[in-house]
C-alpha atoms as a PDB file:
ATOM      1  CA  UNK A   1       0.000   0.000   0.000  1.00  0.00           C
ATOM      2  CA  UNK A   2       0.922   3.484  -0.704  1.00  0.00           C
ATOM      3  CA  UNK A   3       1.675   5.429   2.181  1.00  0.00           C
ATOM      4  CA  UNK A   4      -0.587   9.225   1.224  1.00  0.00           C
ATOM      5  CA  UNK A   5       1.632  12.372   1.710  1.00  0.00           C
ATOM      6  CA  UNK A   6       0.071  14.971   3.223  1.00  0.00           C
ATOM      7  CA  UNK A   7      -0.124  18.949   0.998  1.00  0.00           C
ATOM      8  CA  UNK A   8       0.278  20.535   3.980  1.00  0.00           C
ATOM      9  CA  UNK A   9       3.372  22.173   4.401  1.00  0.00           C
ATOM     10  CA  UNK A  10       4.993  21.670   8.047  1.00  0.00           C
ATOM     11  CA  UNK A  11       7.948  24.186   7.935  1.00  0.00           C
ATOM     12  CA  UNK A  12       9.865  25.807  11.247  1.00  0.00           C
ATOM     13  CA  UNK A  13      10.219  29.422  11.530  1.00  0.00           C
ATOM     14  CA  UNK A  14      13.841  28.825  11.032  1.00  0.00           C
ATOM     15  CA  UNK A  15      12.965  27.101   7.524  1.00  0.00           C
ATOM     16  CA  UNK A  16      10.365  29.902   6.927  1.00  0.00           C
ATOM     17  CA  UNK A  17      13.218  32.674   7.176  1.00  0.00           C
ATOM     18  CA  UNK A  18      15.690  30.695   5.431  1.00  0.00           C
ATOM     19  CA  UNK A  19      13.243  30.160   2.823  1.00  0.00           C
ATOM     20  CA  UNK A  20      12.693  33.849   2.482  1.00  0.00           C
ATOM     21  CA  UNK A  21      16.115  35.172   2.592  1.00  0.00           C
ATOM     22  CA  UNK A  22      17.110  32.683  -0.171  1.00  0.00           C
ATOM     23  CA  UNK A  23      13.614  34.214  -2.422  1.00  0.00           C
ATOM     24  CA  UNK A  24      14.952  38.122  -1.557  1.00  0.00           C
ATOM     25  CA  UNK A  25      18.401  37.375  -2.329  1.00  0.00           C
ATOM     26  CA  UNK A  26      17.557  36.243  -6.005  1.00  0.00           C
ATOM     27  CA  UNK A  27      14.251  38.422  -6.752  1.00  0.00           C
ATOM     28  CA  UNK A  28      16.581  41.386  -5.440  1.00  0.00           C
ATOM     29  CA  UNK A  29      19.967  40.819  -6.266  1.00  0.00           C
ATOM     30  CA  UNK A  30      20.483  44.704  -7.975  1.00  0.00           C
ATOM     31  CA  UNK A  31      20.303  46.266  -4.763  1.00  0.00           C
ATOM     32  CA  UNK A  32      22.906  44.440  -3.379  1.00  0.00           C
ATOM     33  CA  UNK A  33      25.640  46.417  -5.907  1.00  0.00           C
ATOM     34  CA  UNK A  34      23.786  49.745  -4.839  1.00  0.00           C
ATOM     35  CA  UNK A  35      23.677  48.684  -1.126  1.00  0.00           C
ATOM     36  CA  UNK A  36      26.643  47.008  -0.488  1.00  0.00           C
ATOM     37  CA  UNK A  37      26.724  43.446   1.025  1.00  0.00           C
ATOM     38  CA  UNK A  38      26.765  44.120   4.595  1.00  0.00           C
ATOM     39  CA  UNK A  39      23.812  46.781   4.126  1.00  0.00           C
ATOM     40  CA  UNK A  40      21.902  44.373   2.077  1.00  0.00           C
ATOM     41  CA  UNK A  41      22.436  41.294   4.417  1.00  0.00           C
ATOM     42  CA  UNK A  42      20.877  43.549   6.867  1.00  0.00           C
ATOM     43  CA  UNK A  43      18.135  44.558   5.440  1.00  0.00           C
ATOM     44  CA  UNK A  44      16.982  40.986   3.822  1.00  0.00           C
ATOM     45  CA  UNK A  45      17.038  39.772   7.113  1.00  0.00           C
ATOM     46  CA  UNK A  46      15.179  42.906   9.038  1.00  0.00           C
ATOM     47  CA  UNK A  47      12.307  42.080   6.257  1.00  0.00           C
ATOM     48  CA  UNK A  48      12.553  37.693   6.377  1.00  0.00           C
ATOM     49  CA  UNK A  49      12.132  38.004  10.285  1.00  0.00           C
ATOM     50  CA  UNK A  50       9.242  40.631   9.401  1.00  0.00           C
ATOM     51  CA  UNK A  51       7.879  38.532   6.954  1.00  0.00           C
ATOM     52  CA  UNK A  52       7.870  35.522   9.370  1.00  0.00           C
ATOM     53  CA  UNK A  53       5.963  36.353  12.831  1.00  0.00           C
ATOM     54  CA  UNK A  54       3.871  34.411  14.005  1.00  0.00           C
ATOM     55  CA  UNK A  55       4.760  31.706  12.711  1.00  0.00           C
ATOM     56  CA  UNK A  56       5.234  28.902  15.169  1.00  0.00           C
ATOM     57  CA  UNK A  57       9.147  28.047  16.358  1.00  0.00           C
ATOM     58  CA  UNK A  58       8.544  24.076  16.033  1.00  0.00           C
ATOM     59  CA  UNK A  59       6.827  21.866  13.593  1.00  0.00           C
ATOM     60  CA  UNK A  60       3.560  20.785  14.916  1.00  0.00           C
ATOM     61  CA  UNK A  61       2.550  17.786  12.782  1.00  0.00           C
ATOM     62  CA  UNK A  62       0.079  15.330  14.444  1.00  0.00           C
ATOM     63  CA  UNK A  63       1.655  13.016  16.742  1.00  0.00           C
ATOM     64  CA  UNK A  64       0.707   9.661  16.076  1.00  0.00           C
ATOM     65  CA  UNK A  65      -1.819   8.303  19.139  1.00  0.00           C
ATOM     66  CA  UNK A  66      -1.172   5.568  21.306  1.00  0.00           C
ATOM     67  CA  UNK A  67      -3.448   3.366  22.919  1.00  0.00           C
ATOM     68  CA  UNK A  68      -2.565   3.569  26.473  1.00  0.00           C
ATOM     69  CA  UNK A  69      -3.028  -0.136  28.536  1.00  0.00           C
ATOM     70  CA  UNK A  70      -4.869   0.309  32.112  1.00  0.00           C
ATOM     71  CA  UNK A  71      -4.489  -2.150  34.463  1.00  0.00           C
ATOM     72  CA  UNK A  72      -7.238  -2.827  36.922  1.00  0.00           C
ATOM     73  CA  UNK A  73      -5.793  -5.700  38.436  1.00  0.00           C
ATOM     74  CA  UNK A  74      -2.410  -4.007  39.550  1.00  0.00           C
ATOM     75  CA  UNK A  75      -4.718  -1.879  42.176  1.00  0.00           C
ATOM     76  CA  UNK A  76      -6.514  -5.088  43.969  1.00  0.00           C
ATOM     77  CA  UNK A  77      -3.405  -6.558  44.394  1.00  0.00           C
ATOM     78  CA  UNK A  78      -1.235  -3.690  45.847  1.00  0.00           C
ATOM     79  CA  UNK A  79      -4.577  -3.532  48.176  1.00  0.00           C
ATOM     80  CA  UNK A  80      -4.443  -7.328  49.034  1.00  0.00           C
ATOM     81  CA  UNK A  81      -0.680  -7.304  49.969  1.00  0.00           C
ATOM     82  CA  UNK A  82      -1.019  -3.848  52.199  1.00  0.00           C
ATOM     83  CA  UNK A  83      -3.771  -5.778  54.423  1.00  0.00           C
ATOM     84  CA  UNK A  84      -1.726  -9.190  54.323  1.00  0.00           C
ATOM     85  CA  UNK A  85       1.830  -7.041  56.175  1.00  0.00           C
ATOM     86  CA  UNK A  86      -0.200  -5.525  58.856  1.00  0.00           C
ATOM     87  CA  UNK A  87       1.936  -5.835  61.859  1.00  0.00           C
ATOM     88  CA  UNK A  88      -1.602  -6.687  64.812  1.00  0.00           C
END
């Protein structure tokens, strides 16, 4: 069977504003020679952590859920030992 991939995109902020930086670096790549590098650095990444609030710091894709096992029995026997070591 086919395992079904989900669409949804589950990205970190950290991915998010690398992500960014990489799409303002290309798309505006001119202003760097007007700028100057350590300007432009600045800038790209004043407007990639702008760009990027609120976003959440960790992924939160659905955990799978696990069936967790109760055991009755371990209570009436803890009970049945506690009366049987009673000093009289």
């Amino acid at each position: 069977m086919a395992k079904k991939n989900s669409n949804k995109n589950h990205l970190t902020k950290q991915g998010a504003k690398d992500q960014v930086i990489k799409a303002l670096e290309t798309s505006l790549g001119d202003l760097r020679t007007a700028l100057g590098d350590k300007k432009f650095n600045k800038r790209v990444k004043q407007a990639s952590r702008l760009l990027t609030t609120g976003l959440p710091k960790t992924d939160k894709s659905p955990k799978p859920k696990v069936k967790k096992i109760v055991l009755d029995n371990v209570a009436e026997n803890s009970a049945a030992k506690d009366t049987a070591f009673k000093p009289v």
